[in-house]
N, C-alpha and C. Protein backbone atom coordinates (compact mmCIF):
# COMPACT_ATOMS: atom_id res chain seq x y z
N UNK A 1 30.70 107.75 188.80
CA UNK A 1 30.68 108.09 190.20
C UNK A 1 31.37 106.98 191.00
N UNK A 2 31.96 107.46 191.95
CA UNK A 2 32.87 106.46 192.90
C UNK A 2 32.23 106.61 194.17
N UNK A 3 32.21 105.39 194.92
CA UNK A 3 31.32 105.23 196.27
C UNK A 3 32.52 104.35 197.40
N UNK A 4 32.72 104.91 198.18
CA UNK A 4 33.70 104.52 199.11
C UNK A 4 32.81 104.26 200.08
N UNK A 5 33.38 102.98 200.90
CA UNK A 5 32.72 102.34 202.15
C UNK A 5 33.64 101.83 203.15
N UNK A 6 33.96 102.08 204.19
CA UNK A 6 34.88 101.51 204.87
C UNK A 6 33.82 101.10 206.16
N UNK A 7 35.04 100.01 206.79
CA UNK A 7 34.64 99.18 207.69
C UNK A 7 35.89 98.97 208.17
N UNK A 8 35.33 98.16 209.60
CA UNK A 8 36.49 97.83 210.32
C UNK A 8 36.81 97.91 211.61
N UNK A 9 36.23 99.97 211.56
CA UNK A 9 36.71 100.25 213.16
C UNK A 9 36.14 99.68 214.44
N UNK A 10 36.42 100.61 215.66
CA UNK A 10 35.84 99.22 216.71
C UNK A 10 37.14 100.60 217.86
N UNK A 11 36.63 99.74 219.05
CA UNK A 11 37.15 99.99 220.01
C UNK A 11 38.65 99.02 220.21
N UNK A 12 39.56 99.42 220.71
CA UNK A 12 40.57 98.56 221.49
C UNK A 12 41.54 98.90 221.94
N UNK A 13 41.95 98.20 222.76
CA UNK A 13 43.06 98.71 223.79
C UNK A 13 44.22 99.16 222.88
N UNK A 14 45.01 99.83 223.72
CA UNK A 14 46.09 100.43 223.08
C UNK A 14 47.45 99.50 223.64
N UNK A 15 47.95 98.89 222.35
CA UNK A 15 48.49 98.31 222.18
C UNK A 15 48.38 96.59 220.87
N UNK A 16 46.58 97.35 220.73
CA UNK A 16 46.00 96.24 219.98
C UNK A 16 46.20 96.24 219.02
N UNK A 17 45.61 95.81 217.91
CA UNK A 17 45.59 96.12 216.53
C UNK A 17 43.61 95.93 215.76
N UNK A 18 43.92 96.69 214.89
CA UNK A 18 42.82 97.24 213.84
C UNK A 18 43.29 96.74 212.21
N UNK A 19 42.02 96.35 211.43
CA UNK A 19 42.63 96.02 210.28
C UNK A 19 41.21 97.26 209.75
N UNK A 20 41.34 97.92 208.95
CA UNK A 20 39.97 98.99 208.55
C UNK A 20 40.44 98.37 207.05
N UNK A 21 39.05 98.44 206.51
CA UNK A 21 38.88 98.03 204.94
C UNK A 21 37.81 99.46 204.43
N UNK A 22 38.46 99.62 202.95
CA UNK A 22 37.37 100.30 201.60
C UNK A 22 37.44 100.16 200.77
N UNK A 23 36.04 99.39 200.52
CA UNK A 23 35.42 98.87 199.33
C UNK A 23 34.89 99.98 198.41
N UNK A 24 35.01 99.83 196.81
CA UNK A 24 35.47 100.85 196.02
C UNK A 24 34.12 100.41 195.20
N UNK A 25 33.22 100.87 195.04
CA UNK A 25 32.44 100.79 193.56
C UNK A 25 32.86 101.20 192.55
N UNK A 26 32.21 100.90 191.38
CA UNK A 26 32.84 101.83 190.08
C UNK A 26 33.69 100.72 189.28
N UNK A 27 33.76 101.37 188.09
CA UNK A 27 34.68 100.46 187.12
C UNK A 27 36.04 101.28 186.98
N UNK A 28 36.43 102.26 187.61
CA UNK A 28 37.32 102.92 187.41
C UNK A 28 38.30 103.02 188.80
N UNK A 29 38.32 101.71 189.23
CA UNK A 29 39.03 101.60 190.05
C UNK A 29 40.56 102.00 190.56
N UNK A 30 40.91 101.02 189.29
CA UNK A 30 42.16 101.12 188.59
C UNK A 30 42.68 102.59 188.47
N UNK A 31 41.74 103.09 188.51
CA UNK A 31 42.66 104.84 187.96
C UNK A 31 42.64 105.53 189.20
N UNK A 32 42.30 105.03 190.31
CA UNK A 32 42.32 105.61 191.06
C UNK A 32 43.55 105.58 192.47
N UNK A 33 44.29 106.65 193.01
CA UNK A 33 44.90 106.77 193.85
C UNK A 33 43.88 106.50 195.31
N UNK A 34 44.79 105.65 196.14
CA UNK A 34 44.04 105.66 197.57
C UNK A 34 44.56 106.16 198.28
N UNK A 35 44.06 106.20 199.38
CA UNK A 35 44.75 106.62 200.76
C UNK A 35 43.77 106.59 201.98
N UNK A 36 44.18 106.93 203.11
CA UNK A 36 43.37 107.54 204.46
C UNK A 36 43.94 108.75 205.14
N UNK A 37 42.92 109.26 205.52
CA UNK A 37 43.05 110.16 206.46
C UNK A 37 41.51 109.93 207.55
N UNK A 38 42.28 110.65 208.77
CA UNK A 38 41.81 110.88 209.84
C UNK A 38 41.41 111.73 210.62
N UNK A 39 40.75 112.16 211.47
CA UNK A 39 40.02 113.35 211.90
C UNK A 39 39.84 112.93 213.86
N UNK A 40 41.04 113.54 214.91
CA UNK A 40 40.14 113.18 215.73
C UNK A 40 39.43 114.48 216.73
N UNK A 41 38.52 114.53 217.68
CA UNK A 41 37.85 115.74 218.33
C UNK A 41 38.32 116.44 218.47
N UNK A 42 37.81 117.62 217.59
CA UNK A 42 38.08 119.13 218.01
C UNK A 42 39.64 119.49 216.97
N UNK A 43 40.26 118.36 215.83
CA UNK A 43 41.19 118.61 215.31
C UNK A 43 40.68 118.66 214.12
N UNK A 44 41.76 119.27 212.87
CA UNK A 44 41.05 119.20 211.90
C UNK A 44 41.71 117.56 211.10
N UNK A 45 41.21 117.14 209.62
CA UNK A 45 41.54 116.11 209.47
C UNK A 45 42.89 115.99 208.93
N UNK A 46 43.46 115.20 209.09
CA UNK A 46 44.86 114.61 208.71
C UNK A 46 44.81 113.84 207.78
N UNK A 47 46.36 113.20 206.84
CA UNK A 47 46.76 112.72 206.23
C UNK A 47 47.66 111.41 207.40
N UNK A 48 46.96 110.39 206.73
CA UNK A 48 47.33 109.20 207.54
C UNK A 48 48.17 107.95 206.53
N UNK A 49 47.86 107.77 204.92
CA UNK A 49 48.40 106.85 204.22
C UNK A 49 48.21 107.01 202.78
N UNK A 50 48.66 106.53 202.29
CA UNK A 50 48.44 106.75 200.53
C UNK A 50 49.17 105.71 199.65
N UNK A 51 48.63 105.24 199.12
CA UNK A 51 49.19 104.07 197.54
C UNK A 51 48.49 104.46 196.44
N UNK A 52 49.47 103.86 195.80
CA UNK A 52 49.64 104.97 194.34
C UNK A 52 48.28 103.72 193.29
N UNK A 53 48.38 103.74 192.32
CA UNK A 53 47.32 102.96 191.40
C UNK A 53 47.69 101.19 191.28
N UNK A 54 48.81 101.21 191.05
CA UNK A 54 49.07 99.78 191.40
C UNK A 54 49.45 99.05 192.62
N UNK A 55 49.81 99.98 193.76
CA UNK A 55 50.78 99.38 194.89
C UNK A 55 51.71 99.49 194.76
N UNK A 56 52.37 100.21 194.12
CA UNK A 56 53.73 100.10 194.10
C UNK A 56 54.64 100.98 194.86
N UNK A 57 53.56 102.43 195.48
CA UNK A 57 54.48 103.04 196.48
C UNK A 57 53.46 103.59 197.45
N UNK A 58 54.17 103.63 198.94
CA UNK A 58 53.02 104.42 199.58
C UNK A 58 53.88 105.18 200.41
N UNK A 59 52.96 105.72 200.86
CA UNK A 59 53.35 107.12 202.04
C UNK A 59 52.48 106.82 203.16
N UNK A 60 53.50 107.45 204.11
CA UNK A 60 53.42 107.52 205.96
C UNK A 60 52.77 108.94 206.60
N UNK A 61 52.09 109.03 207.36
CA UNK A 61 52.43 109.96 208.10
C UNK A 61 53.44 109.79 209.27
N UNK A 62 54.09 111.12 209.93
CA UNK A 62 55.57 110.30 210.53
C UNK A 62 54.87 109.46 211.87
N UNK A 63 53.52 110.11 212.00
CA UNK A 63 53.11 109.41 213.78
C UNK A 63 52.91 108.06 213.46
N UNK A 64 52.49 107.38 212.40
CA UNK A 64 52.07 106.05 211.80
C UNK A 64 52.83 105.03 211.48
N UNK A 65 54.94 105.75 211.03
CA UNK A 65 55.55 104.85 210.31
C UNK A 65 55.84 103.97 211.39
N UNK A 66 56.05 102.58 210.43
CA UNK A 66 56.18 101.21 211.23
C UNK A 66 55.41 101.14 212.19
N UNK A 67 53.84 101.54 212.50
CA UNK A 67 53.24 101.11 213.10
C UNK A 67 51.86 100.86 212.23
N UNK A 68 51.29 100.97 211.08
CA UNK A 68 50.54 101.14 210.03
C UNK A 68 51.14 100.58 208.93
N UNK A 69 50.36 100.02 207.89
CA UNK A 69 50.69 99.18 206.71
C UNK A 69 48.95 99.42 205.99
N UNK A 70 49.61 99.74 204.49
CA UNK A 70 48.49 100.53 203.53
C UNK A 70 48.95 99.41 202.64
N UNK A 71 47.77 98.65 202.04
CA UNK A 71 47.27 97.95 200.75
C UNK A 71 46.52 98.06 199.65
N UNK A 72 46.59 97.15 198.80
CA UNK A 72 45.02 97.28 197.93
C UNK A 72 44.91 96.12 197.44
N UNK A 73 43.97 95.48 197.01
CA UNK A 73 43.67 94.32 196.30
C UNK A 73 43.40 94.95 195.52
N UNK A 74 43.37 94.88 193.79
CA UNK A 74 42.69 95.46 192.69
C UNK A 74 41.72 94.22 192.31
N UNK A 75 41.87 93.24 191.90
CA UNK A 75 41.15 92.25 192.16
C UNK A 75 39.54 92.79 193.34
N UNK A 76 39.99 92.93 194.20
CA UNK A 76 38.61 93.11 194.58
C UNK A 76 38.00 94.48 195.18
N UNK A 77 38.70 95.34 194.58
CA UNK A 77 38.27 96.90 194.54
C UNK A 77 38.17 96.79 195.97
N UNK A 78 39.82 96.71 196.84
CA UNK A 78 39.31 96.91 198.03
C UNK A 78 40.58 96.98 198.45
N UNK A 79 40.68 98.43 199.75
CA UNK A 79 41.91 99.12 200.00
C UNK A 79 42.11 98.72 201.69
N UNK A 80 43.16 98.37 202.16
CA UNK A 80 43.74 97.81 203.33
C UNK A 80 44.12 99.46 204.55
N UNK A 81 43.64 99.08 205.58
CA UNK A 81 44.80 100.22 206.62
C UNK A 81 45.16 98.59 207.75
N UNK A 82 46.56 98.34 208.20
CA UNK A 82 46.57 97.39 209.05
C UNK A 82 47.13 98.51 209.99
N UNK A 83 46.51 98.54 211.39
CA UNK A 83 47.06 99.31 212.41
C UNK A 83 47.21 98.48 213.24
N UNK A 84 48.76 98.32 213.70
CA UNK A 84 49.60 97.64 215.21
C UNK A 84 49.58 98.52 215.31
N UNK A 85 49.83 98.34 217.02
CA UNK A 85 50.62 98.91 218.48
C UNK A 85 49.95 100.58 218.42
N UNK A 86 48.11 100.29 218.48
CA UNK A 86 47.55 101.16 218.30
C UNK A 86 47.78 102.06 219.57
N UNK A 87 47.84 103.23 219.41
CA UNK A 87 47.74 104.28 220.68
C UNK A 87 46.55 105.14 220.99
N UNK A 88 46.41 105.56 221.74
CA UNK A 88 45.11 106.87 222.21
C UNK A 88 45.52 107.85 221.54
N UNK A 89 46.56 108.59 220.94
CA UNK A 89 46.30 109.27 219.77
C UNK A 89 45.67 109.26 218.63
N UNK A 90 45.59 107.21 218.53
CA UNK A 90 45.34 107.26 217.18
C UNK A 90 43.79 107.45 217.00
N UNK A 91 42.74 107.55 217.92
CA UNK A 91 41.88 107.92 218.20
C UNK A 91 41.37 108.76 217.24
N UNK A 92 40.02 108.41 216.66
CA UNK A 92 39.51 109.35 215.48
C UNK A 92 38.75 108.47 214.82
N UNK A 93 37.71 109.49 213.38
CA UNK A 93 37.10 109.07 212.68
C UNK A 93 38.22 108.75 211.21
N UNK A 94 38.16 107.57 210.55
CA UNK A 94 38.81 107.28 209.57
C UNK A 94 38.33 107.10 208.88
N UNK A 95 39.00 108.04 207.70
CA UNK A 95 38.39 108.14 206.29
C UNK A 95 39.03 107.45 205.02
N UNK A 96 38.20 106.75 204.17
CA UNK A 96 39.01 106.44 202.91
C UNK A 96 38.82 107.43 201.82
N UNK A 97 39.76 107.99 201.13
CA UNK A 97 40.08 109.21 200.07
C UNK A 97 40.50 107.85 199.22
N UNK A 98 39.90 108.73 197.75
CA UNK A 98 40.48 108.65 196.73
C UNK A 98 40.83 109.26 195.09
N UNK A 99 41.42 109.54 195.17
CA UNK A 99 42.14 110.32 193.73
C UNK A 99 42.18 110.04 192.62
N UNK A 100 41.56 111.03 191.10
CA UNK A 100 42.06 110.13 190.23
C UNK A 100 43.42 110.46 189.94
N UNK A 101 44.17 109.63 189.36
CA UNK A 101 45.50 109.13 188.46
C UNK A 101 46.70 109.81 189.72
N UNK A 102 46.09 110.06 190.86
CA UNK A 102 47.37 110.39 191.54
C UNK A 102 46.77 109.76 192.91
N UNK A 103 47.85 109.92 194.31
CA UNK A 103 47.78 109.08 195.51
C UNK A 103 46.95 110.34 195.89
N UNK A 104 46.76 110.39 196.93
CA UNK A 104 45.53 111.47 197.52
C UNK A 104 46.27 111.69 198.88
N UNK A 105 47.44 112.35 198.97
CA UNK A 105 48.54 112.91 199.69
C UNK A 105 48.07 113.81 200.29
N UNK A 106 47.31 114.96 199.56
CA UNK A 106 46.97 116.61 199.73
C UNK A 106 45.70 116.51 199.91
N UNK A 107 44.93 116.04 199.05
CA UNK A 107 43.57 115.58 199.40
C UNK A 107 42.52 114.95 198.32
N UNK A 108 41.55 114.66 198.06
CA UNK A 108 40.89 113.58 197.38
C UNK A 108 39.91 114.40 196.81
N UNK A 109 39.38 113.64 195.34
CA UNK A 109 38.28 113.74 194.46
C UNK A 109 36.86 113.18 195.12
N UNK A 110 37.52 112.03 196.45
CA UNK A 110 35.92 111.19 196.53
C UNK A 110 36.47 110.62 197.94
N UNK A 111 35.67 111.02 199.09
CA UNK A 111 36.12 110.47 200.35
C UNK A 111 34.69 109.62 200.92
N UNK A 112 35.09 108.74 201.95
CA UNK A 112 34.07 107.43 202.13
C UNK A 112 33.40 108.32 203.41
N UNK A 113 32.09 107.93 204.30
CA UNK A 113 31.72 108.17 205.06
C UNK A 113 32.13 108.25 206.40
N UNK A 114 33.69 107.36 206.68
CA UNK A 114 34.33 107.25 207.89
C UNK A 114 34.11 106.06 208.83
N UNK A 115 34.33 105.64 209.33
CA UNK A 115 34.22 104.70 210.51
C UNK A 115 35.30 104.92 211.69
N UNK A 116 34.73 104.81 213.05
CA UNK A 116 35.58 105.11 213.87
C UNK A 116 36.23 104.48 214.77
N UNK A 117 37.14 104.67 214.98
CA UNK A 117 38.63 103.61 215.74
C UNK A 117 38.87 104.70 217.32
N UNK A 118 39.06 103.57 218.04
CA UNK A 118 38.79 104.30 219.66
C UNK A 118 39.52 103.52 220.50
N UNK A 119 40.82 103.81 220.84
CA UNK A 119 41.94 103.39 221.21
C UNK A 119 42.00 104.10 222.98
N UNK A 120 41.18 102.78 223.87
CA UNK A 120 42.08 103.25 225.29
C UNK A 120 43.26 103.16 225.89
N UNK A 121 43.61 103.67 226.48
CA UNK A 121 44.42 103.34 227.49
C UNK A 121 44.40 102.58 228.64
């Protein structure tokens, strides 16, 4: 069983920045694809980021590129979202997904409880 936990979110102005973290239980880390997605009121949820098992490739959504940066430490079973030049779109509950042996693009085997990011204007 895999247990996803994220942390991080918070309120802040738009223009700020957010670093959101998920911490991965399990010994089967390694096999697993990450990513995030997002959900904000009254929408359904989105595809926001994705890295593959080692880091070696990730994916954008187009509202995110060059303003978002997706990591992972394997070392410490723990997956990165860095959000600059946050906007009031980006507004929502954020989720960590994860996949086995593939990135979690389309959607995930095991998603975290969410934490939420709240971007004024």
């Amino acid at each position: 069983q895999v247990e996803l936990v994220e942390s991080g979110g918070g309120l802040v102005q738009a223009g700020g920045s957010l670093r959101l973290s998920c911490a991965t239980s399990g010994r089967n880390y390694i096999t697993l694809g990450m990513g995030w997605f997002r959900q904000a009121p009254g929408k359904e949820r989105e595809f926001v980021a994705a890295i593959t098992l080692n880091g070696d490739y990730t994916w954008y959504a187009d509202s995110v590129k060059g303003r978002f940066t997706i990591s992972r430490d394997n070392a410490k079973y723990t997956m990165y979202l860095q959000m600059n030049s946050l906007e009031p779109e980006d507004t929502g509950v954020y989720y960590c997904a994860a996949r086995r042996l593939a990135p979690p693009r389309g959607g995930a085997d095991y998603w975290g409880q969410g934490t939420q990011v709240t971007v004024s204007s």
